[in-house]
N, C-alpha and C. Protein backbone atom coordinates (compact mmCIF):
# COMPACT_ATOMS: atom_id res chain seq x y z
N UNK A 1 -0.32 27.15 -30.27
CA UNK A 1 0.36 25.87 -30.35
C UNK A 1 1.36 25.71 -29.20
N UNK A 2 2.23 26.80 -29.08
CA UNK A 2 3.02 26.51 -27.86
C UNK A 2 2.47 26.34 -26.24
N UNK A 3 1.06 27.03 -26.30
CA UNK A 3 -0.16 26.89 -25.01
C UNK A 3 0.16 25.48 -24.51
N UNK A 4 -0.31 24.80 -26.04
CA UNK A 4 -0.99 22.82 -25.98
C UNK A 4 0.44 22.04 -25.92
N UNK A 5 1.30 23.12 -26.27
CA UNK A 5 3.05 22.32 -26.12
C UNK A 5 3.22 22.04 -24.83
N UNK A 6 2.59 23.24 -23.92
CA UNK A 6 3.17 23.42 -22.37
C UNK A 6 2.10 22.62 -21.46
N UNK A 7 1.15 22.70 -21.79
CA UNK A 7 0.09 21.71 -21.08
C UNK A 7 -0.04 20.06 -21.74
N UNK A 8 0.95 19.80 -22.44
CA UNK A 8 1.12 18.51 -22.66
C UNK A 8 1.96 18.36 -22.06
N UNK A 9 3.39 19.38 -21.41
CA UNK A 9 4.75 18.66 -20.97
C UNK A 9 3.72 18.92 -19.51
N UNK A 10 2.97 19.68 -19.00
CA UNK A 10 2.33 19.58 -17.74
C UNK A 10 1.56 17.93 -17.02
N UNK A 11 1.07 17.54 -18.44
CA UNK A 11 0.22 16.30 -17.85
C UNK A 11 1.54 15.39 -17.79
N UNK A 12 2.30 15.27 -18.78
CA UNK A 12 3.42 14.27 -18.54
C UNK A 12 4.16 14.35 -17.46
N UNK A 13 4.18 15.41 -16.96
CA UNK A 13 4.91 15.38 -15.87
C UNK A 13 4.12 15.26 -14.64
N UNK A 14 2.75 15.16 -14.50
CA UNK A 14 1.98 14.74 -13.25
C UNK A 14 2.27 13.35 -13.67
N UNK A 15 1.79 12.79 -14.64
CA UNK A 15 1.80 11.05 -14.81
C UNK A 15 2.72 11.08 -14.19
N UNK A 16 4.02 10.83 -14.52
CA UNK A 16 5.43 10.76 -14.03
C UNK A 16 5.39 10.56 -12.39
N UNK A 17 4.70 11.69 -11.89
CA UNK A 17 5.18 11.68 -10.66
C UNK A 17 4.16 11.04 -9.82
N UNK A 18 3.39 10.91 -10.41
CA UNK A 18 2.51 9.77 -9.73
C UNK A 18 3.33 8.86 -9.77
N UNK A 19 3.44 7.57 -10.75
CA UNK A 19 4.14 6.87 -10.93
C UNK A 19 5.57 6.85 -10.11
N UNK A 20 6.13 7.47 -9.61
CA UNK A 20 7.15 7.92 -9.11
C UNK A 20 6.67 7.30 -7.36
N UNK A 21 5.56 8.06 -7.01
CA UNK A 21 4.64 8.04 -5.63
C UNK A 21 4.29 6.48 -5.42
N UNK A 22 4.15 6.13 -6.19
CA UNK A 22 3.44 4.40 -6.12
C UNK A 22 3.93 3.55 -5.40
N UNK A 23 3.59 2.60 -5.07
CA UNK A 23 3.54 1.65 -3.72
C UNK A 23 3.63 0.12 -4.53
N UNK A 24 4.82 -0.56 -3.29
CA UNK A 24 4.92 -2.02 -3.80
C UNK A 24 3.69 -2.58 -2.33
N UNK A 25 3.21 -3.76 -3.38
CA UNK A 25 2.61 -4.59 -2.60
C UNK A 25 2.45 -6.24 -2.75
N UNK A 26 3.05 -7.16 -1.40
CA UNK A 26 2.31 -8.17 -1.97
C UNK A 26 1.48 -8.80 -0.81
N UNK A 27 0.80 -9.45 -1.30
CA UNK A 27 0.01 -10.11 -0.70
C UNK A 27 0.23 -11.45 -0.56
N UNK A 28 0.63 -12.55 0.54
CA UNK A 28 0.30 -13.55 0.70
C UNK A 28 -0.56 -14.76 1.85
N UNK A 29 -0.92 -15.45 1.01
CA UNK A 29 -1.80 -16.19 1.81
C UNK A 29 -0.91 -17.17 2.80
N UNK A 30 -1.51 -16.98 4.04
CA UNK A 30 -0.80 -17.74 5.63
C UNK A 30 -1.81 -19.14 6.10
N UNK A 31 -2.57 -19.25 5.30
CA UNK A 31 -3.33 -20.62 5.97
C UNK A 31 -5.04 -20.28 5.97
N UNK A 32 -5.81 -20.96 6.43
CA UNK A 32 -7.51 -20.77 6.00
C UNK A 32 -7.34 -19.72 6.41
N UNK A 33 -8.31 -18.22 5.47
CA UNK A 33 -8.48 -17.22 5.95
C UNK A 33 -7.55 -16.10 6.90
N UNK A 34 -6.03 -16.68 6.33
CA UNK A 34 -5.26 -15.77 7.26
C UNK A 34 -4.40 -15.48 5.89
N UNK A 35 -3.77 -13.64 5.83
CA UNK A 35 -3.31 -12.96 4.80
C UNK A 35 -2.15 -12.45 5.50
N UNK A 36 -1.09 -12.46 5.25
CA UNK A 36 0.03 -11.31 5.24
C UNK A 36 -0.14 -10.32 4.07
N UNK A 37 0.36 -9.05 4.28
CA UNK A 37 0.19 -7.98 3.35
C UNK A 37 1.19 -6.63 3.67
N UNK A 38 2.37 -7.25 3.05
CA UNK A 38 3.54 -6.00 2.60
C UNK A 38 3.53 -4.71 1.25
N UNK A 39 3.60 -4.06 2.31
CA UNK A 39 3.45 -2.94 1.57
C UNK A 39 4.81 -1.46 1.59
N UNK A 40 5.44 -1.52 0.21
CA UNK A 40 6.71 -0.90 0.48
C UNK A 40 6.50 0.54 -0.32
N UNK A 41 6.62 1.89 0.50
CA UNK A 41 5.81 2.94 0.08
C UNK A 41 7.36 3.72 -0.17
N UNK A 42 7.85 4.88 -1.12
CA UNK A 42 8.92 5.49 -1.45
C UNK A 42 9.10 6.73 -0.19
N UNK A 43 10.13 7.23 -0.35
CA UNK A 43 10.74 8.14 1.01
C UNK A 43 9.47 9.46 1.16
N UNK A 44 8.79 9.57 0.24
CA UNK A 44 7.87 10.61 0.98
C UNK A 44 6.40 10.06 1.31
N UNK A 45 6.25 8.35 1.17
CA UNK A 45 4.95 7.77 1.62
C UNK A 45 4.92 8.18 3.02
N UNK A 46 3.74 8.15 3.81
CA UNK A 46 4.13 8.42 5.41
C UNK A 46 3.28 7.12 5.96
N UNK A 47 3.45 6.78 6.94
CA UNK A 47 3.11 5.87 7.98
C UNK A 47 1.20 5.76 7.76
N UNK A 48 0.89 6.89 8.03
CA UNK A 48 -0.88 7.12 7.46
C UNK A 48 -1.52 6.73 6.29
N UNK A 49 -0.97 7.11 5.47
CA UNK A 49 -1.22 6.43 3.84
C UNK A 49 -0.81 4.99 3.53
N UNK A 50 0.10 4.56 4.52
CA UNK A 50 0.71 2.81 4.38
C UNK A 50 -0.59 2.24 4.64
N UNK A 51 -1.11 2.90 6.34
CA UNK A 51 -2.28 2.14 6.76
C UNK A 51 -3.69 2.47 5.96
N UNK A 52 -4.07 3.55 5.85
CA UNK A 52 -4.45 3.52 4.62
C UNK A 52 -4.78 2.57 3.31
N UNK A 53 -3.88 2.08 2.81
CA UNK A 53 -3.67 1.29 2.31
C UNK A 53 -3.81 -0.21 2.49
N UNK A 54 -3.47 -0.28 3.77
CA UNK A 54 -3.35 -1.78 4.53
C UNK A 54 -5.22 -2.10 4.61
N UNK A 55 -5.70 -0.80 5.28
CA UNK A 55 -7.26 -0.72 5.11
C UNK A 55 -8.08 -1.29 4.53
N UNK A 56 -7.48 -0.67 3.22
CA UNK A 56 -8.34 -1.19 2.07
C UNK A 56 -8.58 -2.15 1.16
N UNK A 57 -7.14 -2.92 0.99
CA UNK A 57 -6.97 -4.24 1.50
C UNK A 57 -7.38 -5.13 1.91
N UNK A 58 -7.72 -4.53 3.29
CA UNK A 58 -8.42 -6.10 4.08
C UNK A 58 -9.69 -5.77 4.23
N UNK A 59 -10.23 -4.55 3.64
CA UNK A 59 -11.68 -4.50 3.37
C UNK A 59 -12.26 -4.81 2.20
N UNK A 60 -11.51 -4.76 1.07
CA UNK A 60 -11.25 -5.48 -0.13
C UNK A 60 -11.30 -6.82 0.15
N UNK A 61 -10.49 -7.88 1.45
CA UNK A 61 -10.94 -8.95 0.91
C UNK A 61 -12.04 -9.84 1.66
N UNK A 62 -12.19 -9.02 3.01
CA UNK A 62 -12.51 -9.85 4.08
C UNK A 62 -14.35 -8.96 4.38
N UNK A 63 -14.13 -7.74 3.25
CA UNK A 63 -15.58 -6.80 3.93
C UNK A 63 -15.15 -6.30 5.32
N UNK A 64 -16.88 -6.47 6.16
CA UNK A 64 -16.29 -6.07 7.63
C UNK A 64 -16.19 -6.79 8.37
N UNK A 65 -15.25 -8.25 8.27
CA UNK A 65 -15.65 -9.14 9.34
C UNK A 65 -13.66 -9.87 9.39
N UNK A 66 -13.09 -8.80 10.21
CA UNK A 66 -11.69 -9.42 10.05
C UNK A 66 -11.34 -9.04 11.62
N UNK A 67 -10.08 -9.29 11.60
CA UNK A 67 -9.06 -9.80 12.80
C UNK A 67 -8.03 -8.98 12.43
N UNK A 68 -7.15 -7.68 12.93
CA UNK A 68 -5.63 -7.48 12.67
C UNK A 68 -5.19 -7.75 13.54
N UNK A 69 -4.19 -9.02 13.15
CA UNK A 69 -3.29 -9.52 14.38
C UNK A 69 -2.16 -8.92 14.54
N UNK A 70 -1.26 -7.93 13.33
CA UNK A 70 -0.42 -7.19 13.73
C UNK A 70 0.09 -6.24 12.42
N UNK A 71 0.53 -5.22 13.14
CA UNK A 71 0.85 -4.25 11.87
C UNK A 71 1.96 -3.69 12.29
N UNK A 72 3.24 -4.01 11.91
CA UNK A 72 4.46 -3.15 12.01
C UNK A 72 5.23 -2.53 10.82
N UNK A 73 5.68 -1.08 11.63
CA UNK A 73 6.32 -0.11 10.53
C UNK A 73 7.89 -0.10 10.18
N UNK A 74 8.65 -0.05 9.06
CA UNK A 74 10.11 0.15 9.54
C UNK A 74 10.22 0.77 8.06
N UNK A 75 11.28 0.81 8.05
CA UNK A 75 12.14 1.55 7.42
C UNK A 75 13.33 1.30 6.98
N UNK A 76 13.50 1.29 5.67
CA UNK A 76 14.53 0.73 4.76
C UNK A 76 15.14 1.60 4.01
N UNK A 77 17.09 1.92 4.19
CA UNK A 77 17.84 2.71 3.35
C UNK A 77 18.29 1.94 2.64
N UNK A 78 18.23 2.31 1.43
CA UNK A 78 19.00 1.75 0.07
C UNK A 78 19.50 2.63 -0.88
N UNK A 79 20.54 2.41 -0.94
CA UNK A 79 20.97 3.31 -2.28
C UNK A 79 20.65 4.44 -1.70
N UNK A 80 20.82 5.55 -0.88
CA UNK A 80 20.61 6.73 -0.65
C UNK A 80 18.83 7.13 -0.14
N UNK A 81 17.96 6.14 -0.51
CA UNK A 81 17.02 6.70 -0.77
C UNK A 81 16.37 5.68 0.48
N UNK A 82 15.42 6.31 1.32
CA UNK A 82 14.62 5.91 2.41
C UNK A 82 13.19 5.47 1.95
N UNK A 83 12.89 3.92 2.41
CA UNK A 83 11.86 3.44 2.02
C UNK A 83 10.69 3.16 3.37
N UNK A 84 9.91 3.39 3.74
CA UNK A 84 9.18 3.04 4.64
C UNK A 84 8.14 1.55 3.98
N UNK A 85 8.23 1.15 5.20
CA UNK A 85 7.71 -0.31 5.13
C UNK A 85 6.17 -0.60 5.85
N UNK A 86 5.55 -1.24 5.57
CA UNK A 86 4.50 -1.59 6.56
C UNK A 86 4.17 -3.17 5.79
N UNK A 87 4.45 -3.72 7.25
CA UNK A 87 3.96 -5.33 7.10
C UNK A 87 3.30 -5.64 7.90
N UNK A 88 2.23 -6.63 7.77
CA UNK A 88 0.57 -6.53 8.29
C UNK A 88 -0.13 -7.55 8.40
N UNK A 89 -0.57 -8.60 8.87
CA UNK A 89 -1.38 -9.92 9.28
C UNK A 89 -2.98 -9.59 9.72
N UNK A 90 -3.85 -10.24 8.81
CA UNK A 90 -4.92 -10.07 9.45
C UNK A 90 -5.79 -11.43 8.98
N UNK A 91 -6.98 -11.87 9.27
CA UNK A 91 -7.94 -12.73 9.85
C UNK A 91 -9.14 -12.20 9.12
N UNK A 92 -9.33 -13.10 8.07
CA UNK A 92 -10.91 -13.41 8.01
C UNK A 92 -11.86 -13.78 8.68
N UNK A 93 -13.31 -13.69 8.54
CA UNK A 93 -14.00 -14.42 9.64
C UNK A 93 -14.89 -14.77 8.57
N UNK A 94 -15.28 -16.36 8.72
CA UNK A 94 -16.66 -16.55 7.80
C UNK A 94 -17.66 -16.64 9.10
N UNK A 95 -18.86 -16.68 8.33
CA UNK A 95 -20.10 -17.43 9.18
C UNK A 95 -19.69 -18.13 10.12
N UNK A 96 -19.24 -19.18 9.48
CA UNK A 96 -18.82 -20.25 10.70
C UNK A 96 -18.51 -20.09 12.07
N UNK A 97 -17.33 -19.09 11.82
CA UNK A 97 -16.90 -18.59 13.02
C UNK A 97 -16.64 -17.40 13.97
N UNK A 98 -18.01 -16.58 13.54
CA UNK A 98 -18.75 -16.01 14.17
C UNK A 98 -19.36 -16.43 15.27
């Protein structure tokens, strides 16, 4: 019993820290087929996993037929705690304008 005691406080405490790891995001729409996409990752996200992220995203909405018009990184202190940033513009393409 105390085994299933200790491997229950084990899974609770991975949930946790996932949750902990997790990423803000929003997404907004800039005009036909054009997306901004902020993405605010906690002090141990790194720059690779932002884009990463940004990736999948715009392969999520656009498939393989997009435009990145720009992707910049920064970095935000608050409250003690360091946030890395990545904000991101990219371009759909339909048929059309191909």
């Amino acid at each position: 019993m105390k085994k299933m005691s200790q491997i229950l406080l084990l899974i609770l405490t991975l949930v946790l820290t996932n949750k902990v790891g997790s990423f803000e995001t929003k997404l907004s729409p800039q005009g036909s087929d054009k997306y901004n996409f902020l993405i605010i990752g906690g002090d141990k996200s790194n720059e690779k996993k932002l884009r990463d992220i940004f990736q999948n995203k715009v392969n999520e909405i656009c498939g393989t037929r997009f435009e990145i018009i720009s992707i910049k990184m920064n970095h935000l202190s608050k409250e003690g705690a360091k946030k890395n940033i990545l904000n991101g513009t990219f371009k759909c393409f339909v048929n059309s304008q191909m």
